[in-house]
C-alpha atoms as a PDB file:
ATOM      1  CA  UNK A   1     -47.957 -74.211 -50.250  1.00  0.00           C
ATOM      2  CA  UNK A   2     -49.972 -76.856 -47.952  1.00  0.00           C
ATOM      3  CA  UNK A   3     -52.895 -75.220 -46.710  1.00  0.00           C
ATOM      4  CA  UNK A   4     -53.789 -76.038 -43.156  1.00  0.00           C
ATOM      5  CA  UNK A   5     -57.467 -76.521 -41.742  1.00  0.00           C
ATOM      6  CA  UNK A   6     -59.522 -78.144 -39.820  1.00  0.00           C
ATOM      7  CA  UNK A   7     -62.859 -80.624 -40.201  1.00  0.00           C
ATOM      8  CA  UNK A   8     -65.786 -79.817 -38.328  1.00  0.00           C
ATOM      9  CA  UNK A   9     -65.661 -83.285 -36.519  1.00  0.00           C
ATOM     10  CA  UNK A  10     -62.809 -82.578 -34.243  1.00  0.00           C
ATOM     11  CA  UNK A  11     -65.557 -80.989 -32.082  1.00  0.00           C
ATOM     12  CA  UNK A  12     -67.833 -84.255 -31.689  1.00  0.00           C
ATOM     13  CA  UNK A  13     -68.983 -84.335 -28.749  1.00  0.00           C
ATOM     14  CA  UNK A  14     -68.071 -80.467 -27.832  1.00  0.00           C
ATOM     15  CA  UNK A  15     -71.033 -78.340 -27.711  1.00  0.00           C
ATOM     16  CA  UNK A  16     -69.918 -75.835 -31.049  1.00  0.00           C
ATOM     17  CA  UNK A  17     -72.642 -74.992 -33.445  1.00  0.00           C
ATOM     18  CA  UNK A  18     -71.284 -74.147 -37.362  1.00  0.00           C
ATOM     19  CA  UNK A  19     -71.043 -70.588 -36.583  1.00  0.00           C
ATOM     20  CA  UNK A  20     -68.847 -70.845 -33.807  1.00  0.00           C
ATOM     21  CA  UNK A  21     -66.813 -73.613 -35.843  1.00  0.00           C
ATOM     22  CA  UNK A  22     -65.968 -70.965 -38.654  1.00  0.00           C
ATOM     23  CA  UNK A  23     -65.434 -68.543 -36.186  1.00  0.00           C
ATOM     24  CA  UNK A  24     -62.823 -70.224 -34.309  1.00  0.00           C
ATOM     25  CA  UNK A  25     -60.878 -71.809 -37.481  1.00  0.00           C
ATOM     26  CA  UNK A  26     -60.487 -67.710 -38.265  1.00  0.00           C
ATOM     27  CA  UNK A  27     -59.313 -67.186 -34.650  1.00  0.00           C
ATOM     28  CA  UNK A  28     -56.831 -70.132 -34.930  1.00  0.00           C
ATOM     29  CA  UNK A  29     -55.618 -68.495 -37.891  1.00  0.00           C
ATOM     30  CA  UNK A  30     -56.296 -71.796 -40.828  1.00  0.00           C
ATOM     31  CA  UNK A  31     -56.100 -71.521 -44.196  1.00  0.00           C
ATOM     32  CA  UNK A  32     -59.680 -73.230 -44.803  1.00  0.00           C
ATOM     33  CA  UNK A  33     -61.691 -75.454 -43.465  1.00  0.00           C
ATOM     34  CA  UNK A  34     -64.253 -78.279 -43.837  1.00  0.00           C
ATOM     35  CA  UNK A  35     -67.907 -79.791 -42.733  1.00  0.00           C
ATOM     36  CA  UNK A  36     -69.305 -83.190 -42.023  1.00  0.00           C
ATOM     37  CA  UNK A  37     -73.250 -83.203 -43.582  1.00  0.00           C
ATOM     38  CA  UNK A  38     -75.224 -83.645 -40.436  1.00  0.00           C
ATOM     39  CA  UNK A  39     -73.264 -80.418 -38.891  1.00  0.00           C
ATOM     40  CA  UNK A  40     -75.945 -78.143 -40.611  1.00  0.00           C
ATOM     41  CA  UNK A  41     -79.114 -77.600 -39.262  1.00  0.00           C
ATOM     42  CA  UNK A  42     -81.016 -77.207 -42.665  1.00  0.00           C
ATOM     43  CA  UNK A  43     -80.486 -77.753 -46.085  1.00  0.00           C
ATOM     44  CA  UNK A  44     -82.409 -74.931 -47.173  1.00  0.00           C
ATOM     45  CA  UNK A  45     -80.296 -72.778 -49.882  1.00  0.00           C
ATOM     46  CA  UNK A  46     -80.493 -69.565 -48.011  1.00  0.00           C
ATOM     47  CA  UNK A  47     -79.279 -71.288 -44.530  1.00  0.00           C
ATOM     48  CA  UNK A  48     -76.332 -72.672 -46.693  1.00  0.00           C
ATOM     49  CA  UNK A  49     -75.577 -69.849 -48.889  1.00  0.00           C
ATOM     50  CA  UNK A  50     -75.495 -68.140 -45.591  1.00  0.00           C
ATOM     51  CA  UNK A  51     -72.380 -70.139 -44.062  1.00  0.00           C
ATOM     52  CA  UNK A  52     -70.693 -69.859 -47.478  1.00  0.00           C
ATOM     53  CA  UNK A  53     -70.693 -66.031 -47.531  1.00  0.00           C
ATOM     54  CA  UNK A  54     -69.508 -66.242 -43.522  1.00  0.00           C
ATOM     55  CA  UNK A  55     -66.622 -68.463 -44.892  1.00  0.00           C
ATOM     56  CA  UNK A  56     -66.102 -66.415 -47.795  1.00  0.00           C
ATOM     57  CA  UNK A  57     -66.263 -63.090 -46.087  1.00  0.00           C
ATOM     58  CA  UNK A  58     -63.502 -64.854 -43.051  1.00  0.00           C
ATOM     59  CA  UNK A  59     -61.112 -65.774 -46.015  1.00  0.00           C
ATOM     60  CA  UNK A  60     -61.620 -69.588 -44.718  1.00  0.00           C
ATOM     61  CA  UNK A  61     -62.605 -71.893 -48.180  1.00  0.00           C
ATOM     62  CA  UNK A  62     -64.554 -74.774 -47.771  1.00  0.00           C
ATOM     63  CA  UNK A  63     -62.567 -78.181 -48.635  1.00  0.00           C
ATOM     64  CA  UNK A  64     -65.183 -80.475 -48.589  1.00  0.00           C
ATOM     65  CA  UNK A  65     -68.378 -81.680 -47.309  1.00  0.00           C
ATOM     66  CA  UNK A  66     -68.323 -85.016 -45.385  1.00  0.00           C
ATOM     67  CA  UNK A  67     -70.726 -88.215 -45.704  1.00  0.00           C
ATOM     68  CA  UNK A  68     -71.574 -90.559 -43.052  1.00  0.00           C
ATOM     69  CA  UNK A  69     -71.237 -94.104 -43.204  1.00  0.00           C
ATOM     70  CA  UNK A  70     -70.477 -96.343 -46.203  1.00  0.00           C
ATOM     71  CA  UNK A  71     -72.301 -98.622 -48.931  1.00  0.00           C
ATOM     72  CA  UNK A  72     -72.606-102.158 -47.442  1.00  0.00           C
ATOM     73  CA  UNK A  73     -76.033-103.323 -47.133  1.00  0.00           C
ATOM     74  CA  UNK A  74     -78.781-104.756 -49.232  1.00  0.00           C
ATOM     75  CA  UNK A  75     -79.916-103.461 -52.564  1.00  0.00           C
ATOM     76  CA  UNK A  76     -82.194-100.710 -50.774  1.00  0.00           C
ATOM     77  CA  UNK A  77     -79.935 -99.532 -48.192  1.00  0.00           C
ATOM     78  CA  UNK A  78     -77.251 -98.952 -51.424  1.00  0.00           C
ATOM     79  CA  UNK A  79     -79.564 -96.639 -53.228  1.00  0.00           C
ATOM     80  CA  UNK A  80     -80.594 -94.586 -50.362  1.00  0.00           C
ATOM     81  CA  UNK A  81     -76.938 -94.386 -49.478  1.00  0.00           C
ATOM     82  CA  UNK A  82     -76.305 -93.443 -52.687  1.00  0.00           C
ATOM     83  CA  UNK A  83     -79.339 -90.674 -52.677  1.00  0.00           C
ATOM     84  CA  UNK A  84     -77.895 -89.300 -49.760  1.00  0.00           C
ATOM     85  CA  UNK A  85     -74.678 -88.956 -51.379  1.00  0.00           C
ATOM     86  CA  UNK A  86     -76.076 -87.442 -54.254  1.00  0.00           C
ATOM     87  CA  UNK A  87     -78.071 -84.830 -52.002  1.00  0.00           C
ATOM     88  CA  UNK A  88     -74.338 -84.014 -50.419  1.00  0.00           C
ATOM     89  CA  UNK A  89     -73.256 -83.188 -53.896  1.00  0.00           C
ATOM     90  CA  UNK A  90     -75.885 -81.116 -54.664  1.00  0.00           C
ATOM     91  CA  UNK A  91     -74.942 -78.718 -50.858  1.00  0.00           C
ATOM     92  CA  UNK A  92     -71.796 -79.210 -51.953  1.00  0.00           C
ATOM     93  CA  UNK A  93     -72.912 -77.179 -55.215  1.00  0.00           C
ATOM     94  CA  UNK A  94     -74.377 -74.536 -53.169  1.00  0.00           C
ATOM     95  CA  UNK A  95     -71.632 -73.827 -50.629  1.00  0.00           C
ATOM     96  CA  UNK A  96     -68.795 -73.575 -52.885  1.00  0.00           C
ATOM     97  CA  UNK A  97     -66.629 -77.045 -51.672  1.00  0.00           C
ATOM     98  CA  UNK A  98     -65.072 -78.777 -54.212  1.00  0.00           C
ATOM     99  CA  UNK A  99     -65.409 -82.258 -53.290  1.00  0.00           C
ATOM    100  CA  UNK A 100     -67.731 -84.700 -51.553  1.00  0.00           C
ATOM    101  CA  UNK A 101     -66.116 -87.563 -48.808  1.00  0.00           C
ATOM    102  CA  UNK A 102     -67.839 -90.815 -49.056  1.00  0.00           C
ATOM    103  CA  UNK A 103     -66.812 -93.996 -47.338  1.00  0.00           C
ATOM    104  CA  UNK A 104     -66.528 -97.672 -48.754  1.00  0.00           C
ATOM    105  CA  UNK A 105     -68.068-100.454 -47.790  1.00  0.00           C
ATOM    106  CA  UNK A 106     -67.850-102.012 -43.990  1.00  0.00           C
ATOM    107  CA  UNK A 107     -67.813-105.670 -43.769  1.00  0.00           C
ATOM    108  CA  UNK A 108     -66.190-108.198 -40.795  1.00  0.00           C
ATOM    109  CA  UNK A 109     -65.615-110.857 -43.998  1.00  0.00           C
ATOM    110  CA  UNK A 110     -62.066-112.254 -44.820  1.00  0.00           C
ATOM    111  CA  UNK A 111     -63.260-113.888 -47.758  1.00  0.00           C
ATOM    112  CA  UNK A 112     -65.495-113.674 -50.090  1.00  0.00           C
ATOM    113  CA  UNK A 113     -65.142-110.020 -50.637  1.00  0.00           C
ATOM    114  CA  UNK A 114     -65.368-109.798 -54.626  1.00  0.00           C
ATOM    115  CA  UNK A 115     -69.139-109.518 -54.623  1.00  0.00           C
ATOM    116  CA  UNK A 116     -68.289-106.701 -52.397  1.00  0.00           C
ATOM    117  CA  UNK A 117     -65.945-104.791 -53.927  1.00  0.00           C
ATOM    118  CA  UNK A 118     -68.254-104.833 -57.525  1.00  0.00           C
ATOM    119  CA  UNK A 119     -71.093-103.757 -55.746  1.00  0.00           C
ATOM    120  CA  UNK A 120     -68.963-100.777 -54.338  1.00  0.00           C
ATOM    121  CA  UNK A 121     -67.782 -99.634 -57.425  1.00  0.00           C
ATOM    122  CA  UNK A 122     -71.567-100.026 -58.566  1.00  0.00           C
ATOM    123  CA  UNK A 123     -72.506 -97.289 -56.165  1.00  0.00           C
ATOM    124  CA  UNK A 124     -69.416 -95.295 -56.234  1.00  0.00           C
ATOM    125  CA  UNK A 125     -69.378 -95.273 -60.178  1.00  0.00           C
ATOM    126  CA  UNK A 126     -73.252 -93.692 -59.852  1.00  0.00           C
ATOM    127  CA  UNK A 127     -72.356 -91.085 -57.267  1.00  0.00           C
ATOM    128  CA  UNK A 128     -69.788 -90.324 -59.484  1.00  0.00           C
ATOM    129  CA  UNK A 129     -71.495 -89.801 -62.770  1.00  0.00           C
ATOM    130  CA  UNK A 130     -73.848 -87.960 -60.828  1.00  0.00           C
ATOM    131  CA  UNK A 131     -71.193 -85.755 -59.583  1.00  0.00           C
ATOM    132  CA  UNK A 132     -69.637 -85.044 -62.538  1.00  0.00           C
ATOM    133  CA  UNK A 133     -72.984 -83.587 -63.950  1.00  0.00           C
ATOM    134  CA  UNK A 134     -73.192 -80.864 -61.307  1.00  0.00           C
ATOM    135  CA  UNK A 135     -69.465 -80.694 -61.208  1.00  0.00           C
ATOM    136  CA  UNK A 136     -68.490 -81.793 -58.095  1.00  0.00           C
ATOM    137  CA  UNK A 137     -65.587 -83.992 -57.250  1.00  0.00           C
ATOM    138  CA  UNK A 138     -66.681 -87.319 -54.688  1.00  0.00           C
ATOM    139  CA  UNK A 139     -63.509 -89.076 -52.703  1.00  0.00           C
ATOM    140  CA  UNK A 140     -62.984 -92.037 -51.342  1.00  0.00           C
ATOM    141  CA  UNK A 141     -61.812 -92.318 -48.065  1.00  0.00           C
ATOM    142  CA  UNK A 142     -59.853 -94.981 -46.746  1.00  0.00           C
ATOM    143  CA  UNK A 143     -60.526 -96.432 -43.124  1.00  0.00           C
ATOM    144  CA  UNK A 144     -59.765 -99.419 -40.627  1.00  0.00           C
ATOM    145  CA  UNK A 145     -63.489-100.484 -39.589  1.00  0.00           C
ATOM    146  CA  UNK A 146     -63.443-103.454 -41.569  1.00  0.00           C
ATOM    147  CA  UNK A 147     -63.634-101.352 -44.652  1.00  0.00           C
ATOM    148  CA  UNK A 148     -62.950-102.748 -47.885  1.00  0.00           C
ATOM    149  CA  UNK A 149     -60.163 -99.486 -48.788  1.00  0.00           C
ATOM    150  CA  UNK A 150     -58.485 -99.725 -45.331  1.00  0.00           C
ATOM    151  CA  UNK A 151     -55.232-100.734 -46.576  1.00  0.00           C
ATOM    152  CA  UNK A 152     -53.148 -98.986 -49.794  1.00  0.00           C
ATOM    153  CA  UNK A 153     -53.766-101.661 -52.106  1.00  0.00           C
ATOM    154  CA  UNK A 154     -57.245-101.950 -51.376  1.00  0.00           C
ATOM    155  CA  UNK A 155     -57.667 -98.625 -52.026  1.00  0.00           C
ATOM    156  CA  UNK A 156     -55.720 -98.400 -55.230  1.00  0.00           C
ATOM    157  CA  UNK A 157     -58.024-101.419 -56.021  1.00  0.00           C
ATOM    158  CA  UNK A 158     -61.192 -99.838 -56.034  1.00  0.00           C
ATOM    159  CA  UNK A 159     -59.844 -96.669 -57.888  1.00  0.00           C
ATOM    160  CA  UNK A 160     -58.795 -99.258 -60.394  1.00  0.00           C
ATOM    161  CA  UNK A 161     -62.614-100.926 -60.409  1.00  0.00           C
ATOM    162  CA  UNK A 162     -64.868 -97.823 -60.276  1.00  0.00           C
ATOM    163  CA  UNK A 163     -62.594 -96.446 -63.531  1.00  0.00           C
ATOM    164  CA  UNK A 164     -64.570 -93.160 -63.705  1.00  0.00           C
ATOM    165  CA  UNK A 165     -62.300 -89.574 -63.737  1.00  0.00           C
ATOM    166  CA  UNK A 166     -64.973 -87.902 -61.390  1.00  0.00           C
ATOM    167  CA  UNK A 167     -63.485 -90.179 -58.708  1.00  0.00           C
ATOM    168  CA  UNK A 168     -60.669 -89.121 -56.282  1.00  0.00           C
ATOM    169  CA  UNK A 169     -59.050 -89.903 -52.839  1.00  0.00           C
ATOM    170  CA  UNK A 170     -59.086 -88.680 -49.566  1.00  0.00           C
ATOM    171  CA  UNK A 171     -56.336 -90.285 -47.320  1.00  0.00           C
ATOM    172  CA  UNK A 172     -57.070 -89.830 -43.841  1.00  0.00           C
ATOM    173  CA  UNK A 173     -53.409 -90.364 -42.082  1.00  0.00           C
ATOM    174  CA  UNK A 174     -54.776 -92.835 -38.607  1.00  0.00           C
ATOM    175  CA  UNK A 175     -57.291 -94.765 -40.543  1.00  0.00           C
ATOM    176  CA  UNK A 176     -55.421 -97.568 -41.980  1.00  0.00           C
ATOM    177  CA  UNK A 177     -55.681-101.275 -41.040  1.00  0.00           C
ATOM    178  CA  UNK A 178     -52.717-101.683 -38.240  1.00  0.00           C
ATOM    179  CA  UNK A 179     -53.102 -98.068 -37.409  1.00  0.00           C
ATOM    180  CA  UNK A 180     -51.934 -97.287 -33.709  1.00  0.00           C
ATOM    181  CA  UNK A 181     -55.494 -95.316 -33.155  1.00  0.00           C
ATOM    182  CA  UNK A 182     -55.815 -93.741 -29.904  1.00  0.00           C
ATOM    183  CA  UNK A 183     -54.368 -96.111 -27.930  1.00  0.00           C
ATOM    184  CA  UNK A 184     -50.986 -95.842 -29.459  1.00  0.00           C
ATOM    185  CA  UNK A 185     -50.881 -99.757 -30.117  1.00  0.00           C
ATOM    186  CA  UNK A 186     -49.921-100.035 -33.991  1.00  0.00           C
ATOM    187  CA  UNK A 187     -49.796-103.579 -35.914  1.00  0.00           C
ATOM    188  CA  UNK A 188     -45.769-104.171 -36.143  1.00  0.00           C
ATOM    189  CA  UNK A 189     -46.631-106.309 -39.211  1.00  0.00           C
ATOM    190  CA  UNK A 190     -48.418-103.049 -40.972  1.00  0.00           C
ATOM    191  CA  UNK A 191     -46.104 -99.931 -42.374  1.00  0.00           C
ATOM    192  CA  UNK A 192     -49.136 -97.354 -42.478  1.00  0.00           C
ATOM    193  CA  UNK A 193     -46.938 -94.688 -43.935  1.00  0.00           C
ATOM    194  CA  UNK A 194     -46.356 -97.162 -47.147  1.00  0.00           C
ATOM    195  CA  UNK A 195     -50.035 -97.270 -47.669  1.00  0.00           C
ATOM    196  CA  UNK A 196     -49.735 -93.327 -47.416  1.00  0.00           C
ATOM    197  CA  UNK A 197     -47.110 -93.098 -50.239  1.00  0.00           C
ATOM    198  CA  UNK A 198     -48.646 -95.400 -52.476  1.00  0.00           C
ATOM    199  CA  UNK A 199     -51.921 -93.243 -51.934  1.00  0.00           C
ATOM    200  CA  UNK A 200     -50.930 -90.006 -51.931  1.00  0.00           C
ATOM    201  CA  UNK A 201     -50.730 -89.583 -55.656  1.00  0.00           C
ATOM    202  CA  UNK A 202     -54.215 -89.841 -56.051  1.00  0.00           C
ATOM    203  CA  UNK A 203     -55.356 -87.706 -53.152  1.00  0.00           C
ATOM    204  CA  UNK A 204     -56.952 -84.531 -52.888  1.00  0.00           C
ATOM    205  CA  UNK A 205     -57.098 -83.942 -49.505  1.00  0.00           C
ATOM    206  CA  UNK A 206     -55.649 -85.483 -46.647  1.00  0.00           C
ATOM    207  CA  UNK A 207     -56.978 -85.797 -43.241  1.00  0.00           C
ATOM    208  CA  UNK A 208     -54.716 -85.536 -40.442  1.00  0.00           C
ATOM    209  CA  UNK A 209     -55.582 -87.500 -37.114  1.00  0.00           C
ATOM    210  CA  UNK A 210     -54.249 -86.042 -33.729  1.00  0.00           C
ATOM    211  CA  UNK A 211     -55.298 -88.384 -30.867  1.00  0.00           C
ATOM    212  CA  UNK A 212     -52.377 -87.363 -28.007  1.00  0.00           C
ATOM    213  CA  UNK A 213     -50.600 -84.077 -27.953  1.00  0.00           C
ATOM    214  CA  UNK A 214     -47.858 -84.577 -25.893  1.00  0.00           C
ATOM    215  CA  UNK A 215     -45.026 -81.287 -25.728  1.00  0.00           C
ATOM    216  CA  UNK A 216     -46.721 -79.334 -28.551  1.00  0.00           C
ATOM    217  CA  UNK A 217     -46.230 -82.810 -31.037  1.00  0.00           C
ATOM    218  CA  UNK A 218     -48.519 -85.284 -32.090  1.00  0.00           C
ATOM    219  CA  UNK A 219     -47.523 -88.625 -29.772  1.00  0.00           C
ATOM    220  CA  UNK A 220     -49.373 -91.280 -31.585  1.00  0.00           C
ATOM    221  CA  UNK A 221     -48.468 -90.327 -35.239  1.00  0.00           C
ATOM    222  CA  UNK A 222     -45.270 -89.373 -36.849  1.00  0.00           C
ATOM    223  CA  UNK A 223     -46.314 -86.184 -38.523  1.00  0.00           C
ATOM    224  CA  UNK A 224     -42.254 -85.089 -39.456  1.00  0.00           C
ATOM    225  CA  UNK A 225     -42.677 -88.743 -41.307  1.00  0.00           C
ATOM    226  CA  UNK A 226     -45.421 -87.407 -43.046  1.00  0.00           C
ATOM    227  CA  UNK A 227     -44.303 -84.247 -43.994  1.00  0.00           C
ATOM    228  CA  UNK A 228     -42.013 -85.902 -45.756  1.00  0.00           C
ATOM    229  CA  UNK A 229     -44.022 -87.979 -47.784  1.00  0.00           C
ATOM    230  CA  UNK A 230     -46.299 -85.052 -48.441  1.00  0.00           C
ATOM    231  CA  UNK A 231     -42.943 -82.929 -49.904  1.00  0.00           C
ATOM    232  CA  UNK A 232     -41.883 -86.405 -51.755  1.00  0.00           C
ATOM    233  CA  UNK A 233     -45.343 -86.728 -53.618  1.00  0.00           C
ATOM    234  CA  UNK A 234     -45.091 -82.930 -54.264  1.00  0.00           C
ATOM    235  CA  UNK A 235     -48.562 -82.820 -52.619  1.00  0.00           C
ATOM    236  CA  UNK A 236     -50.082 -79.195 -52.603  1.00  0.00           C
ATOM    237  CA  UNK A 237     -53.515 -79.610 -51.187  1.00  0.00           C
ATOM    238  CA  UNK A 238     -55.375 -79.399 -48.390  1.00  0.00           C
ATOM    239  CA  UNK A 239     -54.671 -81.184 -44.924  1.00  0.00           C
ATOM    240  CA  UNK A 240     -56.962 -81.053 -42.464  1.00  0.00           C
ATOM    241  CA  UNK A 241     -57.156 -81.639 -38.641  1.00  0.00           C
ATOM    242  CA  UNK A 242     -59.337 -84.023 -37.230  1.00  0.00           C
ATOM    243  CA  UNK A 243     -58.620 -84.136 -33.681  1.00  0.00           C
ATOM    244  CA  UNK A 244     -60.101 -87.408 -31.754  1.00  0.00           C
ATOM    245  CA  UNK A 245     -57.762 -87.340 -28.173  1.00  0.00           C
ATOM    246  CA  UNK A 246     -59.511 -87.333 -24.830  1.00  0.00           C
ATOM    247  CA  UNK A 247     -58.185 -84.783 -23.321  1.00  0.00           C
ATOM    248  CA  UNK A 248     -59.767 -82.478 -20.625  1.00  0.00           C
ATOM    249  CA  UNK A 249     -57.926 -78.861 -22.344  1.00  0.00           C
ATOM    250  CA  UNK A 250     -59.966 -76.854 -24.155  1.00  0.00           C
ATOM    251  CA  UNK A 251     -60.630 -78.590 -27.931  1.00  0.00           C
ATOM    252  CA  UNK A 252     -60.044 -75.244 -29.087  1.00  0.00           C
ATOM    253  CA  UNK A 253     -56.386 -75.160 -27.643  1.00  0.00           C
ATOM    254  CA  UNK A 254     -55.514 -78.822 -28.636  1.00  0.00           C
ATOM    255  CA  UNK A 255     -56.343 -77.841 -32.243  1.00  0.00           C
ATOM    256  CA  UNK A 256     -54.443 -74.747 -31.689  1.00  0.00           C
ATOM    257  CA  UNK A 257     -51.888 -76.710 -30.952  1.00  0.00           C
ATOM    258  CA  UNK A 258     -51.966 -79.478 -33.607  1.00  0.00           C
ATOM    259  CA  UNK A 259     -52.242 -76.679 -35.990  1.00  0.00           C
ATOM    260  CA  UNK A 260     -48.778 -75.302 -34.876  1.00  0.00           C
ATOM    261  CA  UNK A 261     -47.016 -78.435 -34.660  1.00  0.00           C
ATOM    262  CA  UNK A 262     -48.228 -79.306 -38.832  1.00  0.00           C
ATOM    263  CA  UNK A 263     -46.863 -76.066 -39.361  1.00  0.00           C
ATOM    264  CA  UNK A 264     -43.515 -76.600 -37.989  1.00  0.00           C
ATOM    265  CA  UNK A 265     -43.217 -80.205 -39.454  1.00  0.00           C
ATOM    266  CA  UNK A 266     -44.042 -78.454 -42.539  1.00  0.00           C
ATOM    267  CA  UNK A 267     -41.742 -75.454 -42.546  1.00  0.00           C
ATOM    268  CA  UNK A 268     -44.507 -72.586 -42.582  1.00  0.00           C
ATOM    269  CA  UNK A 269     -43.789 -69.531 -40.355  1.00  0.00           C
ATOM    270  CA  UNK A 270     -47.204 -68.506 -39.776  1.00  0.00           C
ATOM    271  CA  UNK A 271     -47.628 -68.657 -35.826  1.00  0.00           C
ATOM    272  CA  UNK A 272     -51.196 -69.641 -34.749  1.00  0.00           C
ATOM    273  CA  UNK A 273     -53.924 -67.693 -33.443  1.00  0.00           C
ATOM    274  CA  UNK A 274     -55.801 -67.839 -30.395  1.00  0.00           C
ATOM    275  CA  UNK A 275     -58.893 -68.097 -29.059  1.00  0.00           C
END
């Protein structure tokens, strides 16, 4: 069955620390959850080992661990985003998640992008191997900011380029080219949800975006669409909510909410908690 959590970043900008993050994914009643890098305070072992046995002891496993920003930049700025990748893998080791996020490469270019995309799979293929040694999984994740995987192709692209089997996919649902975004305003010339099918197959994990909930549903999105492209691909995984709306309500009750209107879309009877 789909397990349903929620990423740490749907509380930028809220005033949460970690603790009270884990605390209130158990109160909302999720199946597991997952962190963004700079969320922690320290990287100390004992800190993290700490917030593993919380989430261990609170039944809540940790999906992945998030990294900021992507490769694009000189020769320098490549390697120390690739050191900082490689330092996510090795938390990643120590609290128990799976996977590492990492982004592509950000660029306003049209043209001229094959330089680009080689020196991408350059640093991806090194994170990778690097990955593979310690035995954690690092994932692409596609997005719309100019990024070299924001649409499907692109993304199946650079999959095809890094070649390496330590390498896998998050899709993130809102963060394709011609995605509507918070201001509900979608490219008519762009079918996001094809870029999510011919994705899918390679993910392991999806991100779900909620920007406007609107009578207990997701307004901007079309998250019964999606359910049924998640049941189509047989997908099993993870999804997770990443809430980025503006409302005044309580983030804790929007996510509440989002959390209840995946599980309808999805079938699941659970109801969810409170907080």
């Amino acid at each position: 069955m789909i397990k349903i959590g929620c990423n740490y970043l749907s509380f930028k900008g809220a005033e949460i620390s970690v603790d009270d993050f884990i605390d209130t994914c158990h109160d909302l009643r999720l199946d597991c959850l997952d962190f963004h890098q700079r969320a922690f305070s320290s990287t100390a072992v004992d800190y993290l080992l700490g917030l593993k046995r919380k989430c261990l002891d609170l039944g809540l496993p940790i999906g992945y661990l998030g990294v900021a920003g992507g490769f694009a930049g000189d020769a320098d700025f490549q390697q120390g985003k690739i050191e900082e990748a490689k330092s996510a893998v090795d938390m990643a080791l120590v609290l128990g998640a799976p996977l590492i996020r990492v982004f592509g490469w950000h660029t306003f270019e049209t043209e001229g992008r094959e330089p680009m995309f080689a020196a991408l799979a350059r640093c991806l293929g090194e994170v990778c191997a690097y990955g593979a040694d310690k035995g954690i999984i690092v994932a692409l994740q596609n997005h719309d900011n100019r990024n070299l995987a924001a649409t499907g192709p692109d993304v199946l692209r650079i999959i095809k380029d890094v070649d390496h089997p330590n390498l896998s996919f998050v899709m993130d649902t809102g963060q394709w080219r011609g995605s509507p975004g918070a201001s509900g305003e979608a490219d008519p010339a762009v079918d996001i949800y094809r870029y999510m099918e011919q994705t899918l197959p390679y993910a392991a994990y999806v991100r779900c975006k909620f920007y406007q909930i609107a009578d207990g549903r997701e307004s901007v999105l079309d998250y019964e669409r999606i359910a049924n492209i998640l049941r189509a691909g047989e997908y099993n995984g993870c999804i997770s909510i990443v809430y980025e709306g503006r409302e005044a309500e309580d983030r804790r009750v929007l996510i509440g909410k989002a959390a209840a209107h995946l599980r309808q879309v999805l079938g699941h009877s659970a109801a969810a908690g409170s907080v």
